[in-house]
PDB file of N, CA and C in Angstrom:
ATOM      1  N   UNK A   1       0.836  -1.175   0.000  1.00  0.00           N
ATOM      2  CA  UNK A   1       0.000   0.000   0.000  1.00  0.00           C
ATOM      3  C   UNK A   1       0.881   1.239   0.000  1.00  0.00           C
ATOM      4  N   UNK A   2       0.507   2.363  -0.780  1.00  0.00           N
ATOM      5  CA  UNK A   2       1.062   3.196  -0.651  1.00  0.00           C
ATOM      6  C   UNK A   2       0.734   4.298  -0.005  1.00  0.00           C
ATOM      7  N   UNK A   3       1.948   4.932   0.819  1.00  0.00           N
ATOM      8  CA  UNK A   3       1.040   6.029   2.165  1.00  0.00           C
ATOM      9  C   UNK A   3       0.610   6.718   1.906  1.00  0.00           C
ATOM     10  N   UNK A   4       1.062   7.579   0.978  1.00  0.00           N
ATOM     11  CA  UNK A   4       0.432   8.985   0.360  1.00  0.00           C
ATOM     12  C   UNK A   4      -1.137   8.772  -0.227  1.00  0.00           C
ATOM     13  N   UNK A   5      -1.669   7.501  -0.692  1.00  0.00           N
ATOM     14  CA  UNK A   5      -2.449   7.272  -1.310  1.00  0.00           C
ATOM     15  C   UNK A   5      -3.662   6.478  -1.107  1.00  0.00           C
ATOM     16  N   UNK A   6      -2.884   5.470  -0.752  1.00  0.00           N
ATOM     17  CA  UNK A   6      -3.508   4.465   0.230  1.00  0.00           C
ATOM     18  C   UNK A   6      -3.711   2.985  -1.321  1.00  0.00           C
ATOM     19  N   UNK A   7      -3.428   3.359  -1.991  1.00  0.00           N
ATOM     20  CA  UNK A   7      -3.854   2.749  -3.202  1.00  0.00           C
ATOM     21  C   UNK A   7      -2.741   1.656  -3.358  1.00  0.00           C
ATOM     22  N   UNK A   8      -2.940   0.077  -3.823  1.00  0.00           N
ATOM     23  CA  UNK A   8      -2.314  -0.662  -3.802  1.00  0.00           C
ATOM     24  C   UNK A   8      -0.844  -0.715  -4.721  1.00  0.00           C
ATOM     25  N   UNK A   9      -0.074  -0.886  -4.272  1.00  0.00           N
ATOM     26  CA  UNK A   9       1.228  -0.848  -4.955  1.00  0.00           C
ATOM     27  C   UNK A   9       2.053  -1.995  -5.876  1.00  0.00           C
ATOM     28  N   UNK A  10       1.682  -2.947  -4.772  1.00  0.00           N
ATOM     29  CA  UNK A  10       2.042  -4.823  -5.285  1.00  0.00           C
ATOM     30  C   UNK A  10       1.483  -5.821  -4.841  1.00  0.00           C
ATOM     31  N   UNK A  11       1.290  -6.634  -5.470  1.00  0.00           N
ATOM     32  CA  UNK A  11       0.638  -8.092  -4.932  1.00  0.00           C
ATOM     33  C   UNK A  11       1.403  -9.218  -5.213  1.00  0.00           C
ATOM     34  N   UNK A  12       2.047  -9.987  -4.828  1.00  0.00           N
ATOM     35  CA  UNK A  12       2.775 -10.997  -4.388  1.00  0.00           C
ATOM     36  C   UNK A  12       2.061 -12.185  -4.167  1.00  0.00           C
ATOM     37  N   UNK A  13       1.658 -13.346  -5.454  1.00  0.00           N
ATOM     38  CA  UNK A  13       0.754 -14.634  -5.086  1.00  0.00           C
ATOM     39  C   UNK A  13       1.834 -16.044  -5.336  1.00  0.00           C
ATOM     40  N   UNK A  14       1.466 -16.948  -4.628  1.00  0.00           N
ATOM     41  CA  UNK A  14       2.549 -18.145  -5.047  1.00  0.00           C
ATOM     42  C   UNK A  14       0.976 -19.326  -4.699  1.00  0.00           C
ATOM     43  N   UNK A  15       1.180 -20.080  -5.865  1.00  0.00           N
ATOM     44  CA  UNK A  15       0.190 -20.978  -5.500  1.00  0.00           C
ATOM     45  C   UNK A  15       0.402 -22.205  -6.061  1.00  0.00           C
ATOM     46  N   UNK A  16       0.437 -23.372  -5.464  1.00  0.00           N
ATOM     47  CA  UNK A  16       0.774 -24.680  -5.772  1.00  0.00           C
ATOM     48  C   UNK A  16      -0.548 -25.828  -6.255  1.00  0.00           C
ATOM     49  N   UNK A  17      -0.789 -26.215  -7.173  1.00  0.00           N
ATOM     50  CA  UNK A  17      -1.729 -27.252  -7.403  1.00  0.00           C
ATOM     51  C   UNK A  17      -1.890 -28.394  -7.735  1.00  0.00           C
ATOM     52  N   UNK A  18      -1.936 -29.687  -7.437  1.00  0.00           N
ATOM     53  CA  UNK A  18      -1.442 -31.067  -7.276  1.00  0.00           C
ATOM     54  C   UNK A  18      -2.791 -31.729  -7.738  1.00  0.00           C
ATOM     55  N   UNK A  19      -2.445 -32.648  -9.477  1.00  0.00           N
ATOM     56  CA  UNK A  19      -3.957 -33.191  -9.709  1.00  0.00           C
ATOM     57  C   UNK A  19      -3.378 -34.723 -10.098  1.00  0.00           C
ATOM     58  N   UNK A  20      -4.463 -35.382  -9.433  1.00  0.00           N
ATOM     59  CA  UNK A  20      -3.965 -37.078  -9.171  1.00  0.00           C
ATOM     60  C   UNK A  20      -4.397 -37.030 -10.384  1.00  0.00           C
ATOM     61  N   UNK A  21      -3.408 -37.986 -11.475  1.00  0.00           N
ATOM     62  CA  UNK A  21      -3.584 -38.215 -13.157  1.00  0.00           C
ATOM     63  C   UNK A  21      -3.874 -39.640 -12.987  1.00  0.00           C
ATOM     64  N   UNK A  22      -4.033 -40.462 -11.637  1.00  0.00           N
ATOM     65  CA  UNK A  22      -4.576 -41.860 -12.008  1.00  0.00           C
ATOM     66  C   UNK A  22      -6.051 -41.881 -11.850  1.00  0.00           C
ATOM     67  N   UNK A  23      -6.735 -40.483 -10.772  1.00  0.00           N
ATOM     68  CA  UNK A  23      -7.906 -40.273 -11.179  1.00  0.00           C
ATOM     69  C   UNK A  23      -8.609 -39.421 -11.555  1.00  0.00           C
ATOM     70  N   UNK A  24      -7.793 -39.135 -12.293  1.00  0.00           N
ATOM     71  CA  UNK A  24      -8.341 -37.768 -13.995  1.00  0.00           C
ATOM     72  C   UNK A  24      -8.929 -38.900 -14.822  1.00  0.00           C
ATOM     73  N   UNK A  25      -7.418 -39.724 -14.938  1.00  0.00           N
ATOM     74  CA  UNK A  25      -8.140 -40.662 -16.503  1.00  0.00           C
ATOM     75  C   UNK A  25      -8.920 -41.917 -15.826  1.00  0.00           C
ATOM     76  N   UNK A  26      -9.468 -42.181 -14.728  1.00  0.00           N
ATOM     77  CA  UNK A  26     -10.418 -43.117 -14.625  1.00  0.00           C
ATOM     78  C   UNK A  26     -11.844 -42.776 -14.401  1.00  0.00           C
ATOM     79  N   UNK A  27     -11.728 -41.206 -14.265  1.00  0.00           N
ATOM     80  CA  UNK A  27     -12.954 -40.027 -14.327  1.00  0.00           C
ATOM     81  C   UNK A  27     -13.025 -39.920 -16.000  1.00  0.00           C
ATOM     82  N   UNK A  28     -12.059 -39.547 -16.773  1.00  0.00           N
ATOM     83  CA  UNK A  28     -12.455 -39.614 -18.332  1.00  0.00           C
ATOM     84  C   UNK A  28     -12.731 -40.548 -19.100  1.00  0.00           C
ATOM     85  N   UNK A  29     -12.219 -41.533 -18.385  1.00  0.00           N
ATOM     86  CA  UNK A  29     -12.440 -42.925 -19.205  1.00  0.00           C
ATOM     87  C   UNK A  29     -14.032 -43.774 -18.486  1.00  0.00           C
ATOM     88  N   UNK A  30     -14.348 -43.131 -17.229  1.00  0.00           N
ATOM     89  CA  UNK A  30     -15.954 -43.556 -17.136  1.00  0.00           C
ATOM     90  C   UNK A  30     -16.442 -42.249 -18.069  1.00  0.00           C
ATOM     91  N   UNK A  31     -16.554 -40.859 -17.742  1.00  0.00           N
ATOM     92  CA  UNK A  31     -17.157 -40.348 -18.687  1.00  0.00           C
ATOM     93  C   UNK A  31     -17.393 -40.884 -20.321  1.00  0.00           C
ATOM     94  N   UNK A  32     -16.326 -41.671 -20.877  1.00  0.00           N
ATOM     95  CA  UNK A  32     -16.406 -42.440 -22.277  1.00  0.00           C
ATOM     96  C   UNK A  32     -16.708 -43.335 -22.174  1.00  0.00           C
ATOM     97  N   UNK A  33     -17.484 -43.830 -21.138  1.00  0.00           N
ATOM     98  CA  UNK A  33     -18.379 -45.292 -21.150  1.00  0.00           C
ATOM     99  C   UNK A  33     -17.153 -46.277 -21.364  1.00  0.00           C
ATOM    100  N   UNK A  34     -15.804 -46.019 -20.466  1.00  0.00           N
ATOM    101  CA  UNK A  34     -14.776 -47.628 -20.557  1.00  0.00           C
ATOM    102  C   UNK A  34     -14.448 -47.391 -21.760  1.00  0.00           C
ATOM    103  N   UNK A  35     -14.397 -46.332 -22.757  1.00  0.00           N
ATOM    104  CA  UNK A  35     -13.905 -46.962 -24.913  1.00  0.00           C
ATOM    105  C   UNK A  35     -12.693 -46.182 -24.134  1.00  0.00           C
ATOM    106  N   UNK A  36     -11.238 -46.851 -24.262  1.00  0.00           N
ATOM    107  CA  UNK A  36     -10.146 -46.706 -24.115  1.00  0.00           C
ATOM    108  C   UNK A  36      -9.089 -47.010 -25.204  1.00  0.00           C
ATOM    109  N   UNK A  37      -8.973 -46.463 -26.118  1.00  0.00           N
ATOM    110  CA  UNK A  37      -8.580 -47.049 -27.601  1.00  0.00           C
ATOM    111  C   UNK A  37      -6.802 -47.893 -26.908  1.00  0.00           C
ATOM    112  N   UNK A  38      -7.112 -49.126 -27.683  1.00  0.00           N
ATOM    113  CA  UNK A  38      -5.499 -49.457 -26.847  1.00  0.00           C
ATOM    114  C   UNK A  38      -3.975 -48.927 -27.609  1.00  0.00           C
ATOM    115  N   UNK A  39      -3.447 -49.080 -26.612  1.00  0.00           N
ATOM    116  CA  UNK A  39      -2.265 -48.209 -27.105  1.00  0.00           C
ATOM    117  C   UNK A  39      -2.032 -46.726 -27.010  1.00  0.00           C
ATOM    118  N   UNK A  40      -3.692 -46.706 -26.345  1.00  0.00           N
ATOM    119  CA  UNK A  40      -3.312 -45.020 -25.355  1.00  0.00           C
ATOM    120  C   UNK A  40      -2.646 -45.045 -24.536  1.00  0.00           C
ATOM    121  N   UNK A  41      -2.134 -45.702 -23.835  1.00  0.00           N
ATOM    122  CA  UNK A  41      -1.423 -45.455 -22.487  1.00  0.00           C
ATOM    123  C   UNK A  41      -1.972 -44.948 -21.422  1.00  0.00           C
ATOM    124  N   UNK A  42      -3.729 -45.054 -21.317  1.00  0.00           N
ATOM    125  CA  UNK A  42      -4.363 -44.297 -20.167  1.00  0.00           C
ATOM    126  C   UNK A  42      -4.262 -45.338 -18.851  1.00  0.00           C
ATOM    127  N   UNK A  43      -4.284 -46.888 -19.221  1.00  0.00           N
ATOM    128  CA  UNK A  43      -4.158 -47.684 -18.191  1.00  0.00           C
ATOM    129  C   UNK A  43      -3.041 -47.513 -17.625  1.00  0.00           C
ATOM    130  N   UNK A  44      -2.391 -47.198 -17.954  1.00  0.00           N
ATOM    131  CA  UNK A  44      -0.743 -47.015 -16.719  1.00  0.00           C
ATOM    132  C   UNK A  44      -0.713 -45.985 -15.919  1.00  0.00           C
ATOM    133  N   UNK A  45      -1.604 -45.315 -16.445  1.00  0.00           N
ATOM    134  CA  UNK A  45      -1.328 -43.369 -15.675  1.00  0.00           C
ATOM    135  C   UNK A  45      -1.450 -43.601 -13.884  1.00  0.00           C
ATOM    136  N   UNK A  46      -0.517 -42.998 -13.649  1.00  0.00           N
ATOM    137  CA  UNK A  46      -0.612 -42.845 -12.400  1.00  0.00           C
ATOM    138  C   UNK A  46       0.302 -41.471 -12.284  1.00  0.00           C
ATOM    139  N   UNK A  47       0.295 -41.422 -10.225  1.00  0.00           N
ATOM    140  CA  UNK A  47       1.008 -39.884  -9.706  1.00  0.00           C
ATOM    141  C   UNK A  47       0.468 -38.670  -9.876  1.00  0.00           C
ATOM    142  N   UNK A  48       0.934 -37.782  -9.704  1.00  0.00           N
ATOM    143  CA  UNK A  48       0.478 -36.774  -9.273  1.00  0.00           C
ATOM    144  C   UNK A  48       0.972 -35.593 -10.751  1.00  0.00           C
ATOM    145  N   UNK A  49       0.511 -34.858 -11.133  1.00  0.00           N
ATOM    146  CA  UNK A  49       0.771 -33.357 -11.299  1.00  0.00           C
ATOM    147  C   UNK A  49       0.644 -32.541 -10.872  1.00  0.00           C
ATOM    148  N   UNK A  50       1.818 -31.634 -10.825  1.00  0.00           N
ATOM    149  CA  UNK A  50       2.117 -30.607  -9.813  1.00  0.00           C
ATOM    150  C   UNK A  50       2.376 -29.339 -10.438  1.00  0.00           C
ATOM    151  N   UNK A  51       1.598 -28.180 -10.155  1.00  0.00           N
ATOM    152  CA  UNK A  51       1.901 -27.099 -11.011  1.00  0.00           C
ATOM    153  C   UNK A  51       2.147 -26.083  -9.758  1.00  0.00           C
ATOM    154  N   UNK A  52       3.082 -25.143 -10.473  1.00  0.00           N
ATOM    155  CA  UNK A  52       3.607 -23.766  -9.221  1.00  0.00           C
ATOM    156  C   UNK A  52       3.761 -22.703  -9.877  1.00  0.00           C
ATOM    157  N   UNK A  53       2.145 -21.485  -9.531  1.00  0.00           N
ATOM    158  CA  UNK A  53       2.900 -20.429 -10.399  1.00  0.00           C
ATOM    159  C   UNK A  53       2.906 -19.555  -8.923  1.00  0.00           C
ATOM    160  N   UNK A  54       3.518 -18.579  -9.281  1.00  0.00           N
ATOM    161  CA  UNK A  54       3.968 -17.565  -8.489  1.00  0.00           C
ATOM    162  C   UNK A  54       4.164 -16.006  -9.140  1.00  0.00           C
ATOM    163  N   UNK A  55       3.184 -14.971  -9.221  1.00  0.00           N
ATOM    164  CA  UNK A  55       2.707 -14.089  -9.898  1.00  0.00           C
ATOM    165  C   UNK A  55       3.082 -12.638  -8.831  1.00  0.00           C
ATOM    166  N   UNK A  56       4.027 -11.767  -9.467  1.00  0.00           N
ATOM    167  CA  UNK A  56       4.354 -10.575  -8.716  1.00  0.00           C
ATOM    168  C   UNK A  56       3.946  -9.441  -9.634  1.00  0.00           C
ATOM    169  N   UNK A  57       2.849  -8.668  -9.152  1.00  0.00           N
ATOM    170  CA  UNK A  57       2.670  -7.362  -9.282  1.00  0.00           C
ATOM    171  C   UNK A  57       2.509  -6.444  -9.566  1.00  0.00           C
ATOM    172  N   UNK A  58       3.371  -5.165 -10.090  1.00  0.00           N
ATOM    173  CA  UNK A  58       3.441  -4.347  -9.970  1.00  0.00           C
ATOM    174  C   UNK A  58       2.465  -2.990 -10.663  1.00  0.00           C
ATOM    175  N   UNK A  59       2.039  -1.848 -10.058  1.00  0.00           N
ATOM    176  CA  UNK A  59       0.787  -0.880 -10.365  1.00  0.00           C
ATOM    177  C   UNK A  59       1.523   0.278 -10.157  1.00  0.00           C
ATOM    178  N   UNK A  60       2.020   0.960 -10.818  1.00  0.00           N
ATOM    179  CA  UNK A  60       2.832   2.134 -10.862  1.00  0.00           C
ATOM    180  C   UNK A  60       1.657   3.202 -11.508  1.00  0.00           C
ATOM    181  N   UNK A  61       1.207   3.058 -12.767  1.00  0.00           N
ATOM    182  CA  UNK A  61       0.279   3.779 -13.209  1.00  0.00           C
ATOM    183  C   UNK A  61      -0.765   4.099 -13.261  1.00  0.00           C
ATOM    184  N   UNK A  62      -1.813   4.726 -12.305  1.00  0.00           N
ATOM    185  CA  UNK A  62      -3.164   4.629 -11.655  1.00  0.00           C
ATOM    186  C   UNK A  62      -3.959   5.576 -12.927  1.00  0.00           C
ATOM    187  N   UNK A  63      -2.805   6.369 -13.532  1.00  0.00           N
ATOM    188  CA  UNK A  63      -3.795   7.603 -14.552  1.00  0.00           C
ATOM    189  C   UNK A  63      -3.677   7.293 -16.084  1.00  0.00           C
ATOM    190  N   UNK A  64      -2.825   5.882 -16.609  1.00  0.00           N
ATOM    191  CA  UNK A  64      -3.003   4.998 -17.448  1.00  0.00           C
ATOM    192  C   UNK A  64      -4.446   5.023 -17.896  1.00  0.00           C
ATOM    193  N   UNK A  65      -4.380   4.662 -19.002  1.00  0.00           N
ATOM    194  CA  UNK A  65      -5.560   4.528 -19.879  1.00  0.00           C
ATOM    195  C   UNK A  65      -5.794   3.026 -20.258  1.00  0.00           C
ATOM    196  N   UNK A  66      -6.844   2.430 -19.985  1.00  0.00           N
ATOM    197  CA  UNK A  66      -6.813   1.185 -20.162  1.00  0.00           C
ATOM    198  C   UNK A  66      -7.905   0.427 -21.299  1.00  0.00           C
ATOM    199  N   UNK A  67      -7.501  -0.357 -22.383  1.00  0.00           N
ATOM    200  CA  UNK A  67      -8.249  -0.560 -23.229  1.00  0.00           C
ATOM    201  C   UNK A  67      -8.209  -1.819 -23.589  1.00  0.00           C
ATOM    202  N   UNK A  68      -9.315  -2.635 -23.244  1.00  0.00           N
ATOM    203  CA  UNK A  68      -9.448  -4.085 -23.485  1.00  0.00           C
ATOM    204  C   UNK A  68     -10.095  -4.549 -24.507  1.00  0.00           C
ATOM    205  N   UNK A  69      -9.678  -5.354 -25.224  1.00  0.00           N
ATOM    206  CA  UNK A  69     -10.188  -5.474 -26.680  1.00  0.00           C
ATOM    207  C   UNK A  69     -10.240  -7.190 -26.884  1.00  0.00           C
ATOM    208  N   UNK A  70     -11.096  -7.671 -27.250  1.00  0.00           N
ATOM    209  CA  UNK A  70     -11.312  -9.409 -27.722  1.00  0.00           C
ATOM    210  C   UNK A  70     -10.265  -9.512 -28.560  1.00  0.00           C
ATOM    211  N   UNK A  71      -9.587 -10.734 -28.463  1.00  0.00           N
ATOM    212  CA  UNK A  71      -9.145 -11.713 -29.025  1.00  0.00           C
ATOM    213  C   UNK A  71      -9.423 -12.019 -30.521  1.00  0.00           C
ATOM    214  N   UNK A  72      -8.626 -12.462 -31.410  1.00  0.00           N
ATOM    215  CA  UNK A  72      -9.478 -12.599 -33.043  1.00  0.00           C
ATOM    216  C   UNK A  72      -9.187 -14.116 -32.419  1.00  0.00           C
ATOM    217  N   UNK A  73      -9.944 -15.308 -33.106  1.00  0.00           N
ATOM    218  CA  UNK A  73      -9.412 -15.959 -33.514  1.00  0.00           C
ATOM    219  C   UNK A  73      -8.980 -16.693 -34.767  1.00  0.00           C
ATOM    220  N   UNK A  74      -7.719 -17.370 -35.068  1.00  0.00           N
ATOM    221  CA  UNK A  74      -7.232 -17.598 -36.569  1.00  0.00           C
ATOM    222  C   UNK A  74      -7.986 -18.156 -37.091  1.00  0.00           C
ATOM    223  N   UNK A  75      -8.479 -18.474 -37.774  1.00  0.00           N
ATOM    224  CA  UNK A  75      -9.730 -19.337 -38.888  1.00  0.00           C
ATOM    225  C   UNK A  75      -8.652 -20.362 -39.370  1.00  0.00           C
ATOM    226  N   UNK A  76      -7.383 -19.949 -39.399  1.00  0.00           N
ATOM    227  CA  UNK A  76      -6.458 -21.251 -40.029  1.00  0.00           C
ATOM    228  C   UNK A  76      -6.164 -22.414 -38.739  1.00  0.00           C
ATOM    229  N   UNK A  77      -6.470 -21.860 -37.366  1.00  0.00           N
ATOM    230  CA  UNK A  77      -5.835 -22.640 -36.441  1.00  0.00           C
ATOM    231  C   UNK A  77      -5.946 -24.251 -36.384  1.00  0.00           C
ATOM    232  N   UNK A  78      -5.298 -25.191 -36.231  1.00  0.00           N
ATOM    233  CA  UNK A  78      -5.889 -26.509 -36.328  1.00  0.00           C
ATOM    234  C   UNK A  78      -6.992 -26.774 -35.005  1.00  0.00           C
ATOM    235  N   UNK A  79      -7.496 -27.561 -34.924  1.00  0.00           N
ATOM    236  CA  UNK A  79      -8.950 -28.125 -34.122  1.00  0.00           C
ATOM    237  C   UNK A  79      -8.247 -28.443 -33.108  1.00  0.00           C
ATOM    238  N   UNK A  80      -8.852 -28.808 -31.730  1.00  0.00           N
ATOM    239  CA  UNK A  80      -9.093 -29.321 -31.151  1.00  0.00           C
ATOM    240  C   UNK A  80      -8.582 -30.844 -30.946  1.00  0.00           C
ATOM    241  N   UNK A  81      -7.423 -31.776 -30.827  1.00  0.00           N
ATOM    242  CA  UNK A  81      -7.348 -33.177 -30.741  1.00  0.00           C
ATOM    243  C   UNK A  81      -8.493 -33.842 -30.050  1.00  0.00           C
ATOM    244  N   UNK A  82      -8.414 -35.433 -30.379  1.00  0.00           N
ATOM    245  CA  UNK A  82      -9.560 -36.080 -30.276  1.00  0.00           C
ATOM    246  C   UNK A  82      -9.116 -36.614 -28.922  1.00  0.00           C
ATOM    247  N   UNK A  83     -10.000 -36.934 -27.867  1.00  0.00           N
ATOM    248  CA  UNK A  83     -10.294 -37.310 -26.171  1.00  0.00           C
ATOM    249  C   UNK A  83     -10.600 -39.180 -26.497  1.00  0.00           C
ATOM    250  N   UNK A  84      -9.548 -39.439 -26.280  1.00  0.00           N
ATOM    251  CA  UNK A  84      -9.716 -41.137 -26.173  1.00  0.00           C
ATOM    252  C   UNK A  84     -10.992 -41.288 -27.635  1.00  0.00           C
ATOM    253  N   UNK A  85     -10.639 -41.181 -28.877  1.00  0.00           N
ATOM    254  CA  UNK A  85     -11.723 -41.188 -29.712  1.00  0.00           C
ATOM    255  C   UNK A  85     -12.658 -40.641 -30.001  1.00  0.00           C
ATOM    256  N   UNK A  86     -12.893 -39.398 -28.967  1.00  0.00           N
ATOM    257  CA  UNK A  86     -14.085 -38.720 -29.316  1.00  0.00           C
ATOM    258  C   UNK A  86     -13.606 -37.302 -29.500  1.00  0.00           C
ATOM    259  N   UNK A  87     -14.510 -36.191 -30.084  1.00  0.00           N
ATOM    260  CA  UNK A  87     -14.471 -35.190 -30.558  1.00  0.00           C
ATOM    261  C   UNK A  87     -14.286 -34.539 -29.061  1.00  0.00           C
ATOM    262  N   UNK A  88     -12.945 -33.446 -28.917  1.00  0.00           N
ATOM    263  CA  UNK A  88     -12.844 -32.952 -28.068  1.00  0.00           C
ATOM    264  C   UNK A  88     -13.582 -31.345 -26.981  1.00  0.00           C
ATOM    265  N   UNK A  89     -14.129 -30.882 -28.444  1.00  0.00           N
ATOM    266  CA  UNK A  89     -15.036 -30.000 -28.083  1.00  0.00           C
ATOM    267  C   UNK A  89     -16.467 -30.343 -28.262  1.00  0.00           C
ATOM    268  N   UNK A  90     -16.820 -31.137 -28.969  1.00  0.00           N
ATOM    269  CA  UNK A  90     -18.500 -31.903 -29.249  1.00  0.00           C
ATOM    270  C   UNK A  90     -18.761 -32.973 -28.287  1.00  0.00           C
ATOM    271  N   UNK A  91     -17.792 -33.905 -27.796  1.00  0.00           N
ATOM    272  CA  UNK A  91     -17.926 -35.035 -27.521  1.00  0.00           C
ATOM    273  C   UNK A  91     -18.635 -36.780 -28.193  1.00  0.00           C
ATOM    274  N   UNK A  92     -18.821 -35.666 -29.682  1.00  0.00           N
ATOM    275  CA  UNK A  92     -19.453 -36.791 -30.281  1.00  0.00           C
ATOM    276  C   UNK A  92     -18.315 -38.114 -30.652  1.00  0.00           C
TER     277      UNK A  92
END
């Protein structure tokens, strides 16, 4: 905080997130009704993933002009990969 102002100066976040991958894919693979194409490699998955971000700050310019504008997206981009056989954004 800053004294003169009172208005925030920095923010300082660290955050850790841990996702069990032996029951991600036995949650995705009931969501697909058991179709496990073989040679996915989903039956072996096990352990943990672990992600760490840690995000600092800084607000120097309070009389900045700020202008937020959408995203294009490419019309050339490739799709979506397919989810154990099925369409990853349809689910068909």
């Amino acid at each position: 905080m800053r004294d003169g102002d009172g208005r925030v100066e920095s923010v300082d976040t660290d955050m850790t997130m841990a996702l069990d991958m032996g029951k991600m894919v036995s949650l995705l693979t009931n969501q697909y009704g058991g179709q496990v194409p073989s040679g996915s490699g989903a039956a072996g998955v096990s352990g943990s993933m672990v992600m760490k971000i840690t995000a600092n700050n800084r607000f120097t310019d309070y009389g900045a002009r700020i202008t937020v504008s959408k995203p294009t997206v490419d019309p050339n981009a490739p799709g979506l990969p397919s989810l154990f056989g099925r369409n990853a954004t349809t689910g068909a």
